[in-house]
PDB file of N, CA and C in Angstrom:
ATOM      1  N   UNK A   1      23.414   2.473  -5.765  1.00  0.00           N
ATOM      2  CA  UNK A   1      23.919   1.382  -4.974  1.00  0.00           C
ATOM      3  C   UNK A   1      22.800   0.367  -4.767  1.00  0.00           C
ATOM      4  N   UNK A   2      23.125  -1.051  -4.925  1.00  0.00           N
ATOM      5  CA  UNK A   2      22.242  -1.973  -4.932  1.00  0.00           C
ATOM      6  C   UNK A   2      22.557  -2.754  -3.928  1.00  0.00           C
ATOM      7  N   UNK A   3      21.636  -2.785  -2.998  1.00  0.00           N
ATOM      8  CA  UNK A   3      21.649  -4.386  -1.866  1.00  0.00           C
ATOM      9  C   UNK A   3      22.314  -5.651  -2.582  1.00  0.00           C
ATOM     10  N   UNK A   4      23.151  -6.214  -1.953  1.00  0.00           N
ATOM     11  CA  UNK A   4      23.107  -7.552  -2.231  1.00  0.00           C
ATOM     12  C   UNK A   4      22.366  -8.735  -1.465  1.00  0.00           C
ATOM     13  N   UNK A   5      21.705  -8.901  -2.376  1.00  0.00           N
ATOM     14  CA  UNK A   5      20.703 -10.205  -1.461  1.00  0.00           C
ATOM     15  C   UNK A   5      21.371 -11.207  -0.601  1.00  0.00           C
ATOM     16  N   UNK A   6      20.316 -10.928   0.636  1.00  0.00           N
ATOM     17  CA  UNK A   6      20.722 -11.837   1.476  1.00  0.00           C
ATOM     18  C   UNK A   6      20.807 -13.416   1.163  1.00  0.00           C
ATOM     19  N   UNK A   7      20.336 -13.761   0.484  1.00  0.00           N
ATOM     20  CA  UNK A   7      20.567 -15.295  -0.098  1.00  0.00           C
ATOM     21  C   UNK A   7      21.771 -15.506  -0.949  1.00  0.00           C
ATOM     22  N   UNK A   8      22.050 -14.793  -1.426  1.00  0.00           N
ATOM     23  CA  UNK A   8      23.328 -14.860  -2.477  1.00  0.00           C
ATOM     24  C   UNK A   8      24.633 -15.696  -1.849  1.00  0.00           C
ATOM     25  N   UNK A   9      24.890 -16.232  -2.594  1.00  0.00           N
ATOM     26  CA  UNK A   9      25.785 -17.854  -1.687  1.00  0.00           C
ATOM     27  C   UNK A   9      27.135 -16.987  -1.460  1.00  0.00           C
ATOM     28  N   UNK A  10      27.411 -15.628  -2.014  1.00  0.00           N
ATOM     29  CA  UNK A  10      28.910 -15.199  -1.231  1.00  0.00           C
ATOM     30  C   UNK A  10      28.363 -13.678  -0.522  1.00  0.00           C
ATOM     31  N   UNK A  11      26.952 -14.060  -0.266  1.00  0.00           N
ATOM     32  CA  UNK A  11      26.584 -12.861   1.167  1.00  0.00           C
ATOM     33  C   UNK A  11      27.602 -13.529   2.385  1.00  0.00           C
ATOM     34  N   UNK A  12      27.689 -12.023   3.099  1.00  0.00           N
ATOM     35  CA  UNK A  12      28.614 -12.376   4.023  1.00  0.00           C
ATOM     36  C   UNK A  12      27.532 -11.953   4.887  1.00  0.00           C
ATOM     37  N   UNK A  13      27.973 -12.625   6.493  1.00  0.00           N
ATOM     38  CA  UNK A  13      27.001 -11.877   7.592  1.00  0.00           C
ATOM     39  C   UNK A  13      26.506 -10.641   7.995  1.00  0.00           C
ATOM     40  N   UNK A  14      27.362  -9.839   7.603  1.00  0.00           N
ATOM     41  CA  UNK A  14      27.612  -8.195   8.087  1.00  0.00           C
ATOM     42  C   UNK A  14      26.546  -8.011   6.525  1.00  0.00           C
ATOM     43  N   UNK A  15      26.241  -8.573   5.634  1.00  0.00           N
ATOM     44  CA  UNK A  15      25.059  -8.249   4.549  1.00  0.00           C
ATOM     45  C   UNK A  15      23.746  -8.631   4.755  1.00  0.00           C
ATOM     46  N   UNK A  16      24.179  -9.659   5.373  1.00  0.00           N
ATOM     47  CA  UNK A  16      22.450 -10.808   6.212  1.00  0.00           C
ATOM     48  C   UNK A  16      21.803  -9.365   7.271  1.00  0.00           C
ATOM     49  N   UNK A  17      22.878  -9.294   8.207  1.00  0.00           N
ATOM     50  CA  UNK A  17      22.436  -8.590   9.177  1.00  0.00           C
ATOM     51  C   UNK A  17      22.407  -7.302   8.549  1.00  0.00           C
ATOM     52  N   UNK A  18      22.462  -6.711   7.273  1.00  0.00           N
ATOM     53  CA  UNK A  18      21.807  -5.195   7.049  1.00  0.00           C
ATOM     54  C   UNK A  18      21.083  -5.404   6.520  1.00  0.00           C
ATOM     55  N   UNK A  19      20.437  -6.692   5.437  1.00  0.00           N
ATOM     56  CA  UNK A  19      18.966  -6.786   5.220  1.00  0.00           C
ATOM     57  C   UNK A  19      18.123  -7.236   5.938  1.00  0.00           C
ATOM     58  N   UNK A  20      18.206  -7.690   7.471  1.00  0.00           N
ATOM     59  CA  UNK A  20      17.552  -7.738   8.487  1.00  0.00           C
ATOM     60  C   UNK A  20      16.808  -6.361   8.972  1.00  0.00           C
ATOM     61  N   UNK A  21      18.451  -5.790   8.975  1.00  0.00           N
ATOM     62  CA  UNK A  21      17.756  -3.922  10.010  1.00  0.00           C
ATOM     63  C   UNK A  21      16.745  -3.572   8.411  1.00  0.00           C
ATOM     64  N   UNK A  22      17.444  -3.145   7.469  1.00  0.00           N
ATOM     65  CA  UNK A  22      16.094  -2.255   6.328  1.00  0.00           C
ATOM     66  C   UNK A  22      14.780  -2.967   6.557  1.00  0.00           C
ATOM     67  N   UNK A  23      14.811  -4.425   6.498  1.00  0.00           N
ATOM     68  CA  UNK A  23      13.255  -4.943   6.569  1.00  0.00           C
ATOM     69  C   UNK A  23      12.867  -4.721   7.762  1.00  0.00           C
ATOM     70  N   UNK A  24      13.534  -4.239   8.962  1.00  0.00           N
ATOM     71  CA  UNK A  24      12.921  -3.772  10.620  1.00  0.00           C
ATOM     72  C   UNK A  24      12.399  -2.453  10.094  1.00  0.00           C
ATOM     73  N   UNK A  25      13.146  -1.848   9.722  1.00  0.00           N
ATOM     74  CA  UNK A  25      13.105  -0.353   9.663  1.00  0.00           C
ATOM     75  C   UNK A  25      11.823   0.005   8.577  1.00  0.00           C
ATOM     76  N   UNK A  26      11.730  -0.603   7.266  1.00  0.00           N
ATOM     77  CA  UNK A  26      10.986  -0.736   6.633  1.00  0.00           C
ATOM     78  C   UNK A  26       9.279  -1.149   7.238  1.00  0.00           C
ATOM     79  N   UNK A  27       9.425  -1.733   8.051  1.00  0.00           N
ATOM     80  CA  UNK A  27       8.219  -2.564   8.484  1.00  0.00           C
ATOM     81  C   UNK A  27       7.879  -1.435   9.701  1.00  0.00           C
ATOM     82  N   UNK A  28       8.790  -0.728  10.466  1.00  0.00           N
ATOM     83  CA  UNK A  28       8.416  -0.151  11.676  1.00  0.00           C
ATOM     84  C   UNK A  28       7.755   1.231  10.424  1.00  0.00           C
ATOM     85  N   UNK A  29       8.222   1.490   9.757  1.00  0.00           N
ATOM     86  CA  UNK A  29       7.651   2.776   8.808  1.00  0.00           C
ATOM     87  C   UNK A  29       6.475   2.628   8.305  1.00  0.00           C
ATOM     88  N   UNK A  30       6.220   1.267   7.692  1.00  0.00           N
ATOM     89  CA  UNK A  30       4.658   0.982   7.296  1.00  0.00           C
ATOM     90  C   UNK A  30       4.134   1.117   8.195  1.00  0.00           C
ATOM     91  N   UNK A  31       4.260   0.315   9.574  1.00  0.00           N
ATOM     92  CA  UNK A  31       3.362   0.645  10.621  1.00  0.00           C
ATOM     93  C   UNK A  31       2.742   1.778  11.092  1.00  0.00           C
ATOM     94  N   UNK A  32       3.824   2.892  11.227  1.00  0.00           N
ATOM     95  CA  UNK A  32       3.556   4.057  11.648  1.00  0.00           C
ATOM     96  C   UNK A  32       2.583   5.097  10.613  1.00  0.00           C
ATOM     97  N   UNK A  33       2.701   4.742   9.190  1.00  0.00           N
ATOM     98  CA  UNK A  33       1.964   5.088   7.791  1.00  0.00           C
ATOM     99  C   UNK A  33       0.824   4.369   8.531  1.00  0.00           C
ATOM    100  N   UNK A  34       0.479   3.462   8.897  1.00  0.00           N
ATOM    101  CA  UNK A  34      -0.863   3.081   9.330  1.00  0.00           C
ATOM    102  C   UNK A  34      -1.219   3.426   9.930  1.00  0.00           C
ATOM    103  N   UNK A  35      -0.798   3.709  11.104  1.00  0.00           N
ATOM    104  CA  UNK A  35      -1.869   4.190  12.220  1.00  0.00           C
ATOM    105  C   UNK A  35      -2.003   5.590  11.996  1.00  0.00           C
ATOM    106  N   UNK A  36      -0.636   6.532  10.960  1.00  0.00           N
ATOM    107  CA  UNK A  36      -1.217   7.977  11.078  1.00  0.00           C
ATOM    108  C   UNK A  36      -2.678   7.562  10.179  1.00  0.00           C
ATOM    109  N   UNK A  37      -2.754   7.262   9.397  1.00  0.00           N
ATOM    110  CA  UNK A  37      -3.399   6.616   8.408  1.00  0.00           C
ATOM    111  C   UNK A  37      -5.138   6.584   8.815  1.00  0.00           C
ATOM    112  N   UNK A  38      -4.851   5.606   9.738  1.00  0.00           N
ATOM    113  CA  UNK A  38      -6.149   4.258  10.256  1.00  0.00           C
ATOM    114  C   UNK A  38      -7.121   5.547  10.496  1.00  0.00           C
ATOM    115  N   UNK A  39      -7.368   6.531  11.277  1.00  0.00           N
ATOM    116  CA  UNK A  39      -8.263   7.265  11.868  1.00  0.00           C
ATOM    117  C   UNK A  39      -9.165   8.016  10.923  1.00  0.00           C
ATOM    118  N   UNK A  40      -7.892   8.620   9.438  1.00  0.00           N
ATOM    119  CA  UNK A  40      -8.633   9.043   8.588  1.00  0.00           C
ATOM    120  C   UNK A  40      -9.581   8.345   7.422  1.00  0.00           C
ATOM    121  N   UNK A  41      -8.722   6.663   7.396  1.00  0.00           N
ATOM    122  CA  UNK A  41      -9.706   5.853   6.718  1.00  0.00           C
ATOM    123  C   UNK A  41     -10.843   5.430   7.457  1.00  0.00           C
ATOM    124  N   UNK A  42     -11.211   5.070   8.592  1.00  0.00           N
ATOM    125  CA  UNK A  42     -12.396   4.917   9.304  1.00  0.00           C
ATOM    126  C   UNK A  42     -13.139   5.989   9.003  1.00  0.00           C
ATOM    127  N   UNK A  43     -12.947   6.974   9.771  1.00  0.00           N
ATOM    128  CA  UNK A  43     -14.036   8.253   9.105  1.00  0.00           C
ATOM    129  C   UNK A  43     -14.420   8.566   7.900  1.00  0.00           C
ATOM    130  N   UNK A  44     -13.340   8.057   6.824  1.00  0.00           N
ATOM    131  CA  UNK A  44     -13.970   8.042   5.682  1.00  0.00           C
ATOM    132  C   UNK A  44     -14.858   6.732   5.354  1.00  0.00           C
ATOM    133  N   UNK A  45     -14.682   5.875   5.866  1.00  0.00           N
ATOM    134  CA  UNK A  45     -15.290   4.611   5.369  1.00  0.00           C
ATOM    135  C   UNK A  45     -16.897   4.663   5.901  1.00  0.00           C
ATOM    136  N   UNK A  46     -16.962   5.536   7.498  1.00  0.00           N
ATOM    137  CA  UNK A  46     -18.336   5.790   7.886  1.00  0.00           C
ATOM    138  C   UNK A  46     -19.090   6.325   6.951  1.00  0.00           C
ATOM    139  N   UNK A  47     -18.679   7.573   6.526  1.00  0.00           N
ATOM    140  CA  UNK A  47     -18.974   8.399   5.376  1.00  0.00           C
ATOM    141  C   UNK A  47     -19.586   8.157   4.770  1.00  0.00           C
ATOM    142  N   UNK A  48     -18.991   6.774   3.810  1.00  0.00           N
ATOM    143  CA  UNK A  48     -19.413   6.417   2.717  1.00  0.00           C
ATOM    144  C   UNK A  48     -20.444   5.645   2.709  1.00  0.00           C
ATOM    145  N   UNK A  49     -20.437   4.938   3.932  1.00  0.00           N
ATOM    146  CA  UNK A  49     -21.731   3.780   4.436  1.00  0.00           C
ATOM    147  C   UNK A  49     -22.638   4.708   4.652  1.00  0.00           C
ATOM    148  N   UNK A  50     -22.901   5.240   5.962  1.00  0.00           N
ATOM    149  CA  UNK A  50     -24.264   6.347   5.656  1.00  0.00           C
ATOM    150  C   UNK A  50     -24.501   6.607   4.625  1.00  0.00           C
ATOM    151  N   UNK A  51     -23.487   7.436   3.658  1.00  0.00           N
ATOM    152  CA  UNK A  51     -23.993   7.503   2.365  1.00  0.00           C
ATOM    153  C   UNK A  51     -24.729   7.011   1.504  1.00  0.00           C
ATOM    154  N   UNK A  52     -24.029   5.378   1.331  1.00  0.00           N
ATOM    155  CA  UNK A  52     -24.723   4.428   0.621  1.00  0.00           C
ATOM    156  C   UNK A  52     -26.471   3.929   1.678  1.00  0.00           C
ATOM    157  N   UNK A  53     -26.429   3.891   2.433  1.00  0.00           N
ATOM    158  CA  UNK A  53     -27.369   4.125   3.186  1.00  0.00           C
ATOM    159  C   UNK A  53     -28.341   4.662   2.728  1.00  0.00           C
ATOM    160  N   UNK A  54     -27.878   6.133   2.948  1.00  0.00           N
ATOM    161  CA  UNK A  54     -29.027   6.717   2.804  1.00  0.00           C
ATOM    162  C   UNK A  54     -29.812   6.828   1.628  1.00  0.00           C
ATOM    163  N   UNK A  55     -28.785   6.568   0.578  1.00  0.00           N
ATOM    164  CA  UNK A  55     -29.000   6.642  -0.872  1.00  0.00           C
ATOM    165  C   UNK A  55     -29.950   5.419  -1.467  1.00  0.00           C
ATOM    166  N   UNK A  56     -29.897   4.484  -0.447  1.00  0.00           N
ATOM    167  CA  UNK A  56     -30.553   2.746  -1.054  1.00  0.00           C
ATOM    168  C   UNK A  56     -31.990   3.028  -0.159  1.00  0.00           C
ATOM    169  N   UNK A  57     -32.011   3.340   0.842  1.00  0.00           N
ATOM    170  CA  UNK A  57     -33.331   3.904   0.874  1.00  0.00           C
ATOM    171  C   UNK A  57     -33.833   5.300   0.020  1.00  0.00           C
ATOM    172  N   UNK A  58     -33.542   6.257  -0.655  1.00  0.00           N
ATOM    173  CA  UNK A  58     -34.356   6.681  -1.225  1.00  0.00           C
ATOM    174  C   UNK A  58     -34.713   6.142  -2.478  1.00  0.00           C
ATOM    175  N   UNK A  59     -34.119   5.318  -3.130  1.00  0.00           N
ATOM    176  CA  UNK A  59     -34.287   4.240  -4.376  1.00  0.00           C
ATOM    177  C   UNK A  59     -34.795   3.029  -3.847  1.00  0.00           C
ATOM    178  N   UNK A  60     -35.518   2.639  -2.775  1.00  0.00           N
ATOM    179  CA  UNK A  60     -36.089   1.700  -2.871  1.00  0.00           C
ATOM    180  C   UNK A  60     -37.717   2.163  -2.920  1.00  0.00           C
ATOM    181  N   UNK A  61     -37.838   2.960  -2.777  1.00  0.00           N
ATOM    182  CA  UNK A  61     -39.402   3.701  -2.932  1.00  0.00           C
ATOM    183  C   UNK A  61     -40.031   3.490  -4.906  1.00  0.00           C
ATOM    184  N   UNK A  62     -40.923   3.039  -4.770  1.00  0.00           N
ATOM    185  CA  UNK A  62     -41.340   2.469  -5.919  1.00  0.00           C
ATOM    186  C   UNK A  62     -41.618   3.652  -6.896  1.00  0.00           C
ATOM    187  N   UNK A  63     -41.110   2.938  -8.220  1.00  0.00           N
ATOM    188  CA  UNK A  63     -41.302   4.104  -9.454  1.00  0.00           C
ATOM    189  C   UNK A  63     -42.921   4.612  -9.785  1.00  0.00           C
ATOM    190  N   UNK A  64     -43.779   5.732  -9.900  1.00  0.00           N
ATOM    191  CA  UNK A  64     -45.016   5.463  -9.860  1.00  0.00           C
ATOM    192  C   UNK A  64     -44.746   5.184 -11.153  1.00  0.00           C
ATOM    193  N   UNK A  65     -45.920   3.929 -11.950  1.00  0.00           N
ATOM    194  CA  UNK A  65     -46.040   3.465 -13.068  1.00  0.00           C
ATOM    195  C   UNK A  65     -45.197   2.145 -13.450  1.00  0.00           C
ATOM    196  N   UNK A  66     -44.872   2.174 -11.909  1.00  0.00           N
ATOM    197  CA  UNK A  66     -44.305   0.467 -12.383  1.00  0.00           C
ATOM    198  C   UNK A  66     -45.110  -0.532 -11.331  1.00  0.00           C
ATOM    199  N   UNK A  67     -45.147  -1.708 -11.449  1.00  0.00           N
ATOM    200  CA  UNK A  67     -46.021  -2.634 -10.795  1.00  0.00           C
ATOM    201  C   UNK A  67     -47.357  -2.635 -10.760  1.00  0.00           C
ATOM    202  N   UNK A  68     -47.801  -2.418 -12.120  1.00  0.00           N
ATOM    203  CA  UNK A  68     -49.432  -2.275 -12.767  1.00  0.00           C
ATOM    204  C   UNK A  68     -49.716  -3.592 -13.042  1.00  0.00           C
TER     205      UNK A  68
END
């Protein structure tokens, strides 16, 4: 079964107003995908910064035999 688009010049109202609710309903679902979401991407994103962190200071220590 396929939506009929709400723009379609012989949509009727009772079609307007059910591609209204899916895009509510749709949008309240992403939201909620986000925030379960948000807590585990932050902690991972710390992660990765210390990481890179820590990693760019031990490569910035000079190669012996270079800068002769």
């Amino acid at each position: 079964m396929k939506l009929k688009s709400y723009l379609a010049p012989d949509a009727t109202p009772a079609d307007k107003r059910l591609a209204v609710l899916c895009l509510r309903c749709q949008s309240l679902l992403y939201l909620r995908l986000f925030k379960l979401r948000k807590d585990s991407a932050l902690k991972y994103s710390k992660t990765l910064t210390e990481h890179l962190k820590n990693s760019l200071s031990n490569t910035q220590a000079p190669s012996p035999g270079i800068g002769k």
